[in-house]
C-alpha atoms as a PDB file:
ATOM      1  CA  UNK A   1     -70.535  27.016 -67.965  1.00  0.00           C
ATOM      2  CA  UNK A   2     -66.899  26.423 -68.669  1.00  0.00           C
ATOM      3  CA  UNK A   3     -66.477  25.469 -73.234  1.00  0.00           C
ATOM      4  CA  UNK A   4     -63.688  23.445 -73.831  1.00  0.00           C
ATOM      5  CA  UNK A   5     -61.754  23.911 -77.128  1.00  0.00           C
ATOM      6  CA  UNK A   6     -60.304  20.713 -77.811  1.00  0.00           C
ATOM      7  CA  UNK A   7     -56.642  20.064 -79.475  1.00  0.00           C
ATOM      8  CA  UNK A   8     -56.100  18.448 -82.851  1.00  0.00           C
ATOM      9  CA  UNK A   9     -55.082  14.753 -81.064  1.00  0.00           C
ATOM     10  CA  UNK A  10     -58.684  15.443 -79.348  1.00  0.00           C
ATOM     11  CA  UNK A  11     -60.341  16.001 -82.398  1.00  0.00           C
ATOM     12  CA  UNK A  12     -59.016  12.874 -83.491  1.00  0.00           C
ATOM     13  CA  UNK A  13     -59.848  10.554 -80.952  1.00  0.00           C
ATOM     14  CA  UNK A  14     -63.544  11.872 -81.376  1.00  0.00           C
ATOM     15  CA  UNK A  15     -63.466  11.630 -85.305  1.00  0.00           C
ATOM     16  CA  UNK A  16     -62.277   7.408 -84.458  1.00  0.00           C
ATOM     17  CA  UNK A  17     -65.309   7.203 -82.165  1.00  0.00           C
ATOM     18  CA  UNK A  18     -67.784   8.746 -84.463  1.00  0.00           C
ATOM     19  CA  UNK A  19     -66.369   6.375 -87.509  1.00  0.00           C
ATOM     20  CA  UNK A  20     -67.080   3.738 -85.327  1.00  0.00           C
ATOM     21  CA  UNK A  21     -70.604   4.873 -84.035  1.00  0.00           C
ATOM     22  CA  UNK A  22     -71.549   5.463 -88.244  1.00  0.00           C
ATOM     23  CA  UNK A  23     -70.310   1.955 -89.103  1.00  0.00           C
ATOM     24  CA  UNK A  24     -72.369   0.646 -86.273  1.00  0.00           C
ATOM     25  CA  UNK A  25     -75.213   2.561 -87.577  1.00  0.00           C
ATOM     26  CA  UNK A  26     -74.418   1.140 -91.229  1.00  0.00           C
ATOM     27  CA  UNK A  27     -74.033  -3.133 -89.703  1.00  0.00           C
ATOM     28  CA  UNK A  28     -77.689  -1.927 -87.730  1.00  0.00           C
ATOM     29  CA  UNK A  29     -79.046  -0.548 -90.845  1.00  0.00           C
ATOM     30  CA  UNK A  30     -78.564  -3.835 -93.133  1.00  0.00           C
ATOM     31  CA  UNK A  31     -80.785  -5.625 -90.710  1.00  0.00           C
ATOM     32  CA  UNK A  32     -83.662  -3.166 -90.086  1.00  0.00           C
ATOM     33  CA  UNK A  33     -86.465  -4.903 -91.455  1.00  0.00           C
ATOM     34  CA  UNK A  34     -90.488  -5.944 -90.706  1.00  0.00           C
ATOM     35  CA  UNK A  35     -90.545  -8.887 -88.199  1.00  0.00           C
ATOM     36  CA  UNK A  36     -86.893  -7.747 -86.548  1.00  0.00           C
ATOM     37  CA  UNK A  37     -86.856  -7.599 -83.054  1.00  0.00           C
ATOM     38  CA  UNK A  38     -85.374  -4.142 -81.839  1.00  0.00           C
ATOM     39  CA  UNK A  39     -83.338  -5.941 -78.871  1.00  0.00           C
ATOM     40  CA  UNK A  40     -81.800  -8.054 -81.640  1.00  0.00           C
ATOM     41  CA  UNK A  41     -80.309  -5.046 -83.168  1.00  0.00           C
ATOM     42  CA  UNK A  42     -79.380  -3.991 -79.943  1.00  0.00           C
ATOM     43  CA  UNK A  43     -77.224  -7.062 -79.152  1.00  0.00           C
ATOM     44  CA  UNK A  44     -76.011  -6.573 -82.666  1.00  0.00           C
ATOM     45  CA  UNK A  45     -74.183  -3.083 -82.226  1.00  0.00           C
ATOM     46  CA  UNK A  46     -73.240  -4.064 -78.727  1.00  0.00           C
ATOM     47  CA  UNK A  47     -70.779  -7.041 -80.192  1.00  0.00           C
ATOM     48  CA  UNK A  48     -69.620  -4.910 -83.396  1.00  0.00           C
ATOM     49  CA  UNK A  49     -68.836  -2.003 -80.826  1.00  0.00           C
ATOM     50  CA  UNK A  50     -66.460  -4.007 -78.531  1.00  0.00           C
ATOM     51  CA  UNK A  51     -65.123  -6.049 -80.923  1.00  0.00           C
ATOM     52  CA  UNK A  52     -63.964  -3.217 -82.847  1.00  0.00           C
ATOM     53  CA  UNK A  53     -62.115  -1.635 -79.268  1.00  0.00           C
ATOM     54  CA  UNK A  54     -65.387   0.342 -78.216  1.00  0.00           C
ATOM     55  CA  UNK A  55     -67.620   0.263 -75.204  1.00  0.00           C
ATOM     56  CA  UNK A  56     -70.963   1.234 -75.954  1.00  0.00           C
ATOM     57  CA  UNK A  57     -71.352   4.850 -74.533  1.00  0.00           C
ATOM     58  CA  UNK A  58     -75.333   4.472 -73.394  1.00  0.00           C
ATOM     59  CA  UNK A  59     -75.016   1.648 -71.961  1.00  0.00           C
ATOM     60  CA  UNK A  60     -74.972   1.671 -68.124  1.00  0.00           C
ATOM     61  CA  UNK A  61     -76.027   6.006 -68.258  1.00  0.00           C
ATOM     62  CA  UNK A  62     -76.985   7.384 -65.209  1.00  0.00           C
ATOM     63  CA  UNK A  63     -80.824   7.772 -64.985  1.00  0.00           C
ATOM     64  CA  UNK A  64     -82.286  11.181 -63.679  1.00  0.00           C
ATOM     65  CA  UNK A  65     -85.875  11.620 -61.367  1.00  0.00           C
ATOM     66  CA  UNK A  66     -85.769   7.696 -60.261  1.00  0.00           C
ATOM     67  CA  UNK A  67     -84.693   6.158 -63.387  1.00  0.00           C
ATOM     68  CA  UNK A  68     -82.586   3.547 -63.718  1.00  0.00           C
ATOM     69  CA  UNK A  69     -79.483   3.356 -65.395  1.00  0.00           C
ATOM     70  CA  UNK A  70     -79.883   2.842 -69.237  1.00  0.00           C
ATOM     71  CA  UNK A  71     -79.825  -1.051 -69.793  1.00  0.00           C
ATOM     72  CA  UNK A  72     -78.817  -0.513 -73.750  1.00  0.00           C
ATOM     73  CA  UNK A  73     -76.244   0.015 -76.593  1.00  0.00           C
ATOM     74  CA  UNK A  74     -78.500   1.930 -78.865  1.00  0.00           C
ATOM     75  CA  UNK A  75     -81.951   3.647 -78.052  1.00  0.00           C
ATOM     76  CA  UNK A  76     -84.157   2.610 -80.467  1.00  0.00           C
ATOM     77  CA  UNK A  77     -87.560   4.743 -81.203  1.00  0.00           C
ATOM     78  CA  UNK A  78     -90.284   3.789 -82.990  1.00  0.00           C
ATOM     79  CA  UNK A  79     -92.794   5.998 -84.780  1.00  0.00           C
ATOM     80  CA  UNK A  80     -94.138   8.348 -82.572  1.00  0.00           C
ATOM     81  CA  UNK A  81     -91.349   8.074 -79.580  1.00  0.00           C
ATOM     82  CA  UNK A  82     -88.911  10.671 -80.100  1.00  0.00           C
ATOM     83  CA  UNK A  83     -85.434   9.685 -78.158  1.00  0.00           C
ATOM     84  CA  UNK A  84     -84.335   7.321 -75.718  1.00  0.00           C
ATOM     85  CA  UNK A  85     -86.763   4.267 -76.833  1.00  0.00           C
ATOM     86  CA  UNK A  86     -85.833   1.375 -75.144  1.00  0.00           C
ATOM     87  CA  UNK A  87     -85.104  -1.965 -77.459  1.00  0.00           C
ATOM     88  CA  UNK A  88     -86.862  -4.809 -76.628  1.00  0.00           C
ATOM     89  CA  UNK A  89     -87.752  -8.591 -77.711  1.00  0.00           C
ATOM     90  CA  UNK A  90     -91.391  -7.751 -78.026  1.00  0.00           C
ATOM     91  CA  UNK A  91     -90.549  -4.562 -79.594  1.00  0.00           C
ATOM     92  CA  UNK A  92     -90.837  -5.714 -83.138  1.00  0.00           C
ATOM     93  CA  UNK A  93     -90.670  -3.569 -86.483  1.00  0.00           C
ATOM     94  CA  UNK A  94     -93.443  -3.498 -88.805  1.00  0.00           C
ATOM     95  CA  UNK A  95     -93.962  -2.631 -92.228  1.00  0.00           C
ATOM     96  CA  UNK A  96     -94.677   0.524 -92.422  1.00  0.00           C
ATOM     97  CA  UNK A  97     -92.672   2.290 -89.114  1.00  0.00           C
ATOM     98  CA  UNK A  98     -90.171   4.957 -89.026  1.00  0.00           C
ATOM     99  CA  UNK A  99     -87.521   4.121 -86.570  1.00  0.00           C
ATOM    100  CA  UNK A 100     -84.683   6.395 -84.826  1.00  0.00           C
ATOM    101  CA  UNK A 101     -81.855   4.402 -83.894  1.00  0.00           C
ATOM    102  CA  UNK A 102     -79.376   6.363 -81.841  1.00  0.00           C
ATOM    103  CA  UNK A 103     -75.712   5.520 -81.052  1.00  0.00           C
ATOM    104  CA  UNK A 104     -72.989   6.531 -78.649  1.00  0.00           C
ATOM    105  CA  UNK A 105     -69.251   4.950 -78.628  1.00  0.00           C
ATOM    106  CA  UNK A 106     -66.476   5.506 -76.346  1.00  0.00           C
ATOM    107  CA  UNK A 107     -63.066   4.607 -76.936  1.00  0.00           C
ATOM    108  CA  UNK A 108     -59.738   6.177 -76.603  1.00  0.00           C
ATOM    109  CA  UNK A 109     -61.462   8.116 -73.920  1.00  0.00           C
ATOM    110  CA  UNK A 110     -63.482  10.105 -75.998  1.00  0.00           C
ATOM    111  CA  UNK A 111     -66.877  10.012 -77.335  1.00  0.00           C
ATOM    112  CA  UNK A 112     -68.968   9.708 -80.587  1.00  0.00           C
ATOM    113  CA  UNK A 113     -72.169   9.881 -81.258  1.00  0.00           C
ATOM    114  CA  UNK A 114     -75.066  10.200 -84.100  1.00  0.00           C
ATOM    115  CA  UNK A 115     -78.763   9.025 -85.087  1.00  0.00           C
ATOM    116  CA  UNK A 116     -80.300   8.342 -88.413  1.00  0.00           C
ATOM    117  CA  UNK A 117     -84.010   7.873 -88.896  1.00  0.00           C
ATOM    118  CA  UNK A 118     -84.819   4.454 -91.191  1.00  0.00           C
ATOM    119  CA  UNK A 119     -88.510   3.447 -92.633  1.00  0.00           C
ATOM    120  CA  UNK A 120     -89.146  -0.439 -92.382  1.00  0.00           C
ATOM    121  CA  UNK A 121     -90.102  -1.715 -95.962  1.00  0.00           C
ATOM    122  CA  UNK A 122     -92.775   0.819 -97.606  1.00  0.00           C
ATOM    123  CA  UNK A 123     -93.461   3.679 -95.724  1.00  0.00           C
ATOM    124  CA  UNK A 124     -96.007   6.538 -96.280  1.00  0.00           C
ATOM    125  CA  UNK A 125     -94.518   8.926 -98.553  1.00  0.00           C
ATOM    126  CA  UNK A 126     -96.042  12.093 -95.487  1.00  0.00           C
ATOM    127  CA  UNK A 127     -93.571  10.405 -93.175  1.00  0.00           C
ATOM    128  CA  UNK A 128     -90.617  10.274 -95.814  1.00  0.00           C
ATOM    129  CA  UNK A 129     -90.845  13.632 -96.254  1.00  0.00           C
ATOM    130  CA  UNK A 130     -90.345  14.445 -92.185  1.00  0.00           C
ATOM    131  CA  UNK A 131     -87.470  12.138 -92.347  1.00  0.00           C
ATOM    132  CA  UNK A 132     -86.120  14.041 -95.805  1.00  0.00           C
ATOM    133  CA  UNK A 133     -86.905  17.456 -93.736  1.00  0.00           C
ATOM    134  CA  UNK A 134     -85.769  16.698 -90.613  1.00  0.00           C
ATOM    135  CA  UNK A 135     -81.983  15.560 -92.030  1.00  0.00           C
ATOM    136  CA  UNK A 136     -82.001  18.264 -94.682  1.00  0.00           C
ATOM    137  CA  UNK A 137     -82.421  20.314 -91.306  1.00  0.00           C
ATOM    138  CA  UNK A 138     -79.290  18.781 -89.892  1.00  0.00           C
ATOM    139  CA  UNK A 139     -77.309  19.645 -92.800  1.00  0.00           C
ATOM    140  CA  UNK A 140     -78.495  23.421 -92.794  1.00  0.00           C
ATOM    141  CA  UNK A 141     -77.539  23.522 -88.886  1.00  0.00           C
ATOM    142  CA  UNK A 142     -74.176  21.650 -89.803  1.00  0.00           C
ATOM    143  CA  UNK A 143     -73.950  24.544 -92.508  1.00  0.00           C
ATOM    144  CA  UNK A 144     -73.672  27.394 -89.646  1.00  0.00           C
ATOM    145  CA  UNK A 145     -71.715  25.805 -87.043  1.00  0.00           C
ATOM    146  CA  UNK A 146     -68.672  27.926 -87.711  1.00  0.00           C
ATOM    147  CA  UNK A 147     -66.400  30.011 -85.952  1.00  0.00           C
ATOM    148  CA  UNK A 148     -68.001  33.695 -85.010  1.00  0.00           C
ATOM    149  CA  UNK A 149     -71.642  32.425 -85.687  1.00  0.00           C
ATOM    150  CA  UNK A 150     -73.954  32.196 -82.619  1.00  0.00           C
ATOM    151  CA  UNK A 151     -75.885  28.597 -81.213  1.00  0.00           C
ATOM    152  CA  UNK A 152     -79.017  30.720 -82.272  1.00  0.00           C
ATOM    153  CA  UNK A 153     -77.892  30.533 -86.308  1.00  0.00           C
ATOM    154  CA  UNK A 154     -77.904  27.018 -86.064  1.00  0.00           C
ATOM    155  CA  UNK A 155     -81.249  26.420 -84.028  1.00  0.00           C
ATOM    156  CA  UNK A 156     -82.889  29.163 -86.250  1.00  0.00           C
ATOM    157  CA  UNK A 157     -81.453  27.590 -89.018  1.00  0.00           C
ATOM    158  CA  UNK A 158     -82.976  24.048 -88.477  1.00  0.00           C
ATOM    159  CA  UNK A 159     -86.238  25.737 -87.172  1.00  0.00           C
ATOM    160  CA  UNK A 160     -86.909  27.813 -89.619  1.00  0.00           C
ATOM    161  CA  UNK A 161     -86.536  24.869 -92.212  1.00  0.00           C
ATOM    162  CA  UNK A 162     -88.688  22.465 -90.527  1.00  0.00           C
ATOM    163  CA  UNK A 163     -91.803  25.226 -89.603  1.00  0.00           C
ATOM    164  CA  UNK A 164     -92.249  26.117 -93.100  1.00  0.00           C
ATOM    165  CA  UNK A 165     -93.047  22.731 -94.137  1.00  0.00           C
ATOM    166  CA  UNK A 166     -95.565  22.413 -91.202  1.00  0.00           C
ATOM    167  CA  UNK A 167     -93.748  20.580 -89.158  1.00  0.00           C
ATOM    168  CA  UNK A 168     -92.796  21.426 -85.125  1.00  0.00           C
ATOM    169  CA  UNK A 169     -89.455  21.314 -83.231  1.00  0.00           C
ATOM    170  CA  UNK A 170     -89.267  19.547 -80.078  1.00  0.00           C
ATOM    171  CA  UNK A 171     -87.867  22.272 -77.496  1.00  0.00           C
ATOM    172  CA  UNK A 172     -87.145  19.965 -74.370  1.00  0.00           C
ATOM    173  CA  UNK A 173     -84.197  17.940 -76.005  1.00  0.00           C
ATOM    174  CA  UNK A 174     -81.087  19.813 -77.287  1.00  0.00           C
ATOM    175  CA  UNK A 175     -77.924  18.508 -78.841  1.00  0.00           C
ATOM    176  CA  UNK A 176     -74.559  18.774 -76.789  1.00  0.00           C
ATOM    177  CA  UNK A 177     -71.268  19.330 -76.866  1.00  0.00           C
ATOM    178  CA  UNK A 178     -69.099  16.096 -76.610  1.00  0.00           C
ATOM    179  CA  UNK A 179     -65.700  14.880 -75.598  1.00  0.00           C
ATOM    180  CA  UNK A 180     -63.825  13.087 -72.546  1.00  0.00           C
ATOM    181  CA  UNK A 181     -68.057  13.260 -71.819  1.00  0.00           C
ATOM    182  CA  UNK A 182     -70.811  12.057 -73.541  1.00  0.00           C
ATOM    183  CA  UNK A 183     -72.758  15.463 -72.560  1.00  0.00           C
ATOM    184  CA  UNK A 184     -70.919  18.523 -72.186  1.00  0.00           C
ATOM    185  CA  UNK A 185     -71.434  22.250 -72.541  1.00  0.00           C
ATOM    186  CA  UNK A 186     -72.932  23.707 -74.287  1.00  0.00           C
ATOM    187  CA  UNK A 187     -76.336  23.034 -75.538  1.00  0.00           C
ATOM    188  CA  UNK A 188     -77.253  22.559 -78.829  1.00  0.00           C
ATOM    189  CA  UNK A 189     -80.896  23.773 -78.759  1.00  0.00           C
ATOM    190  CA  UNK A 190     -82.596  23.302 -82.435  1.00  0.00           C
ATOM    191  CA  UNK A 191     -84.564  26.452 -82.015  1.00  0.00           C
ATOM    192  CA  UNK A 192     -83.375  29.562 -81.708  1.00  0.00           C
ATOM    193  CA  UNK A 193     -82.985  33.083 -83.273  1.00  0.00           C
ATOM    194  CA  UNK A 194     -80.432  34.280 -85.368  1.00  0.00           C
ATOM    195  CA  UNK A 195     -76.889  36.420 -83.566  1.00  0.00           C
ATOM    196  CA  UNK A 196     -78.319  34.953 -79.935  1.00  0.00           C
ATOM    197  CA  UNK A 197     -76.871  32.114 -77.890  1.00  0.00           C
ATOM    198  CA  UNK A 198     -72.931  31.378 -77.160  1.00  0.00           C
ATOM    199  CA  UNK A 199     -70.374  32.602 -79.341  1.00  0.00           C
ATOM    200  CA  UNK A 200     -68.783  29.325 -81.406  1.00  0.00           C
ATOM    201  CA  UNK A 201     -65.134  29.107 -81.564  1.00  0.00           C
ATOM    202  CA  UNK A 202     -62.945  26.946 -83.288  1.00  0.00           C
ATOM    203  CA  UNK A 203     -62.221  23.552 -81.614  1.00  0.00           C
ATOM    204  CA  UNK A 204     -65.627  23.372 -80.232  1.00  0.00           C
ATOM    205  CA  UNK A 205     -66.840  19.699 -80.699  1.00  0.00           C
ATOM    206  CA  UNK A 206     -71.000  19.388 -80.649  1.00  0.00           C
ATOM    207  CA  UNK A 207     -73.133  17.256 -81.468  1.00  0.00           C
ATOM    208  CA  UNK A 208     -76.398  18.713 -83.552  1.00  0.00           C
ATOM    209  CA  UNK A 209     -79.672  16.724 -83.438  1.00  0.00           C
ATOM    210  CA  UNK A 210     -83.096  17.626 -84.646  1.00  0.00           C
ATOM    211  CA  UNK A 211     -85.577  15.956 -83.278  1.00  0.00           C
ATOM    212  CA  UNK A 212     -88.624  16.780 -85.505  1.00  0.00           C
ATOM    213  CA  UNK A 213     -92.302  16.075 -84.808  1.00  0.00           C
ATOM    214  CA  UNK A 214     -94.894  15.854 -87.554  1.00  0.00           C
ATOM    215  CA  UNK A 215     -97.728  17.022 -85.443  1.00  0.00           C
ATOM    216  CA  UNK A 216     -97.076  19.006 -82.531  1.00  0.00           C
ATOM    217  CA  UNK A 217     -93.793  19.582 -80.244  1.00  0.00           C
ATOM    218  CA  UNK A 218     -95.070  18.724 -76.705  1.00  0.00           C
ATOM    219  CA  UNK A 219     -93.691  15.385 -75.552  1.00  0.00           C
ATOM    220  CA  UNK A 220     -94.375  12.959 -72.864  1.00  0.00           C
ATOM    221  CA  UNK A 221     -92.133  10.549 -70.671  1.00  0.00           C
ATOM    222  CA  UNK A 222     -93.493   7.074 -70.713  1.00  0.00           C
ATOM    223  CA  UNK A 223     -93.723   5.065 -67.401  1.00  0.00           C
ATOM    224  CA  UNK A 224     -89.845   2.881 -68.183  1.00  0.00           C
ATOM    225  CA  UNK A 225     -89.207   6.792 -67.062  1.00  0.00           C
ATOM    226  CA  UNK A 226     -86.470   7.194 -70.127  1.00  0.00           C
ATOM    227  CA  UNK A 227     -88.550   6.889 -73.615  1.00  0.00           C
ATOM    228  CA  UNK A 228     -89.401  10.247 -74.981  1.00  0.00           C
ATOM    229  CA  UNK A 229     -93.085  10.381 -76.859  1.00  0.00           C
ATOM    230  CA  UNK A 230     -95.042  12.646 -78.989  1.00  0.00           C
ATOM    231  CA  UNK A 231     -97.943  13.874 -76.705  1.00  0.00           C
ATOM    232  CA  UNK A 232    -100.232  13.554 -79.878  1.00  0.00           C
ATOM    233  CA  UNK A 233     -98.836  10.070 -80.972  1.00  0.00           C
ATOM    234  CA  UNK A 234     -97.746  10.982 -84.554  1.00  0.00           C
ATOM    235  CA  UNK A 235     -94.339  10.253 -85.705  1.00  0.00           C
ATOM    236  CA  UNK A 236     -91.058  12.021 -84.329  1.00  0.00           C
ATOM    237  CA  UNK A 237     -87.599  12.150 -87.052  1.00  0.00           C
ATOM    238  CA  UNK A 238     -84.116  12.331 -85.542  1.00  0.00           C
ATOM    239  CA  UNK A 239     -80.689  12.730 -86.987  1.00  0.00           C
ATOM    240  CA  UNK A 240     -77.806  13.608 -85.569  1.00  0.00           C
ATOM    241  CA  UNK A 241     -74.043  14.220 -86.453  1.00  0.00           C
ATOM    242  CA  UNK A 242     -70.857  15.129 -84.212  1.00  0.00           C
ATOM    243  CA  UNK A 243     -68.703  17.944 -85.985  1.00  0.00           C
ATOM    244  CA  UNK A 244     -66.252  20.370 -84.511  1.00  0.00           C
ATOM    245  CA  UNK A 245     -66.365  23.873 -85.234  1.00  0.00           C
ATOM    246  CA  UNK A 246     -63.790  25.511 -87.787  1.00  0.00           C
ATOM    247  CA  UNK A 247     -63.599  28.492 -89.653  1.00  0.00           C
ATOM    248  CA  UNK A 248     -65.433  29.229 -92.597  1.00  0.00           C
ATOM    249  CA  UNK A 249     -66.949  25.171 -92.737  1.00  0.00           C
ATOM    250  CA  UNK A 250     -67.897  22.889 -89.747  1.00  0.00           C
ATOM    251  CA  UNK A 251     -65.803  19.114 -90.201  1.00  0.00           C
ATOM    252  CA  UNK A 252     -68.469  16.533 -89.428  1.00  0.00           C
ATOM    253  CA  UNK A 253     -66.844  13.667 -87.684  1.00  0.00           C
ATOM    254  CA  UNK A 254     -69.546  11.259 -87.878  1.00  0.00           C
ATOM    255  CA  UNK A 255     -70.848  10.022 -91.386  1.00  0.00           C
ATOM    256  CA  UNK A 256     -73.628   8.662 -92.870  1.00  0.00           C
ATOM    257  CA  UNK A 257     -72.072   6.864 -95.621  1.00  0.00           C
ATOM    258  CA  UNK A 258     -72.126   3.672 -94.157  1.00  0.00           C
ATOM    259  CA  UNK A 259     -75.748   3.435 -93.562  1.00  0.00           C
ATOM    260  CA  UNK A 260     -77.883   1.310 -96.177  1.00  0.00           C
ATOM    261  CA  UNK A 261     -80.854   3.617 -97.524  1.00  0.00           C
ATOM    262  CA  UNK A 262     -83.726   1.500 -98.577  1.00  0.00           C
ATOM    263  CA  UNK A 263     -86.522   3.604-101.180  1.00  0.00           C
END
């Protein structure tokens, strides 16, 4: 498994990507409401994302085990899927849903990507606190992504957080690192115990992202062979940020300051 450290003018071509992946996330945001088709927001990000100089980094992704190539700009999952929900014109929001939309940007030749968790209009205040759990979980992983910590600080750090509160960590699906690829080494697992895993060294890029059940951690693959669902059908958070590793403080790359919380 060969870790590339990337350069400063890499850095910087991923930090443009991920800008552009969090204002896509913030134009999606606006428009996530009960009665909104997800293939509409879909076709949404798609447009902002080109016209802005991107191509959309999922779109066209190689399927594995007889899948077919990912038809999408942004995998969209609702409630209880975890990761890679597919949009679709029938696939309406509700009142009431928790929904993980997921981005990925290329441009420049380098990647972005990142994932925020939204309710649609008033959601029960048992799943708010999954999504306020799972993201706090993010930040604590962002927290020990530095130079001369281990992968296992930051999976033990998210895992510890989100088990105390009852909640379970899905074990299947791992961050990445990121770069001239959308998946790189290493992974990002969001488990893991404390001084184990790969060494992190400045100028790695990664991307962290919890993916946080509120029941239990087993998933499923549905039958369109790329949505990922809870095997017990309750509902599944997901954030996710690109950083790169410094010393004494990870720089996150992406942001989330352009997404429009509604409470």
């Amino acid at each position: 498994m060969s870790i590339s450290l990337k350069s400063e003018e890499e850095i910087q071509r991923i930090r443009e990507s991920s800008l552009l992946v969090s204002k896509t996330l913030g134009i999606v945001s606006k428009e996530i409401n009960p009665g909104v088709s997800t293939l509409s927001l879909d076709r949404l990000a798609e447009t902002f994302i080109r016209d802005n100089g991107g191509i959309p980094a999922f779109k066209n992704y190689p399927g594995h085990g007889g899948a077919p190539n990912f038809p999408f700009t942004l995998c969209i999952s609702v409630n209880e899927e975890v990761v890679h929900g597919m949009p679709g014109e029938s696939k309406v929001l509700k009142e009431g849903d928790i929904v993980s939309v997921d981005c990925g940007v290329l441009m420049n030749g380098y990647f972005g990507d990142s994932a925020y968790t939204f309710g649609v209009g008033q959601i029960k205040p048992e799943y708010q606190a999954l999504m306020d759990a799972t993201l706090e979980s993010l930040n604590r992983g962002v927290e020990k992504a530095i130079a001369g910590n281990r992968m296992g600080d930051i999976g033990n750090a998210i895992q510890s957080f989100v088990e105390a509160k009852g909640y379970s960590v899905v074990r299947e699906m791992v961050g990445h690192g990121l770069g001239a690829e959308l998946h790189e080494p290493p992974e990002v697992p969001n488990y893991g115990k404390k001084g184990n895993g790969v060494l992190l060294k400045e100028g790695m890029v990664l991307a962290i992202e919890p993916m946080i059940n509120f029941g239990e951690r087993h998933i499923r693959l549905s039958k369109d062979k790329w949505t990922i669902y809870a095997a017990d059908r309750l509902p599944s958070a997901h954030y996710e940020h690109t950083l790169v590793v410094r010393k004494g403080k990870a720089e996150v790359l992406s942001s989330f300051e352009y997404i429009e919380v509604k409470k």
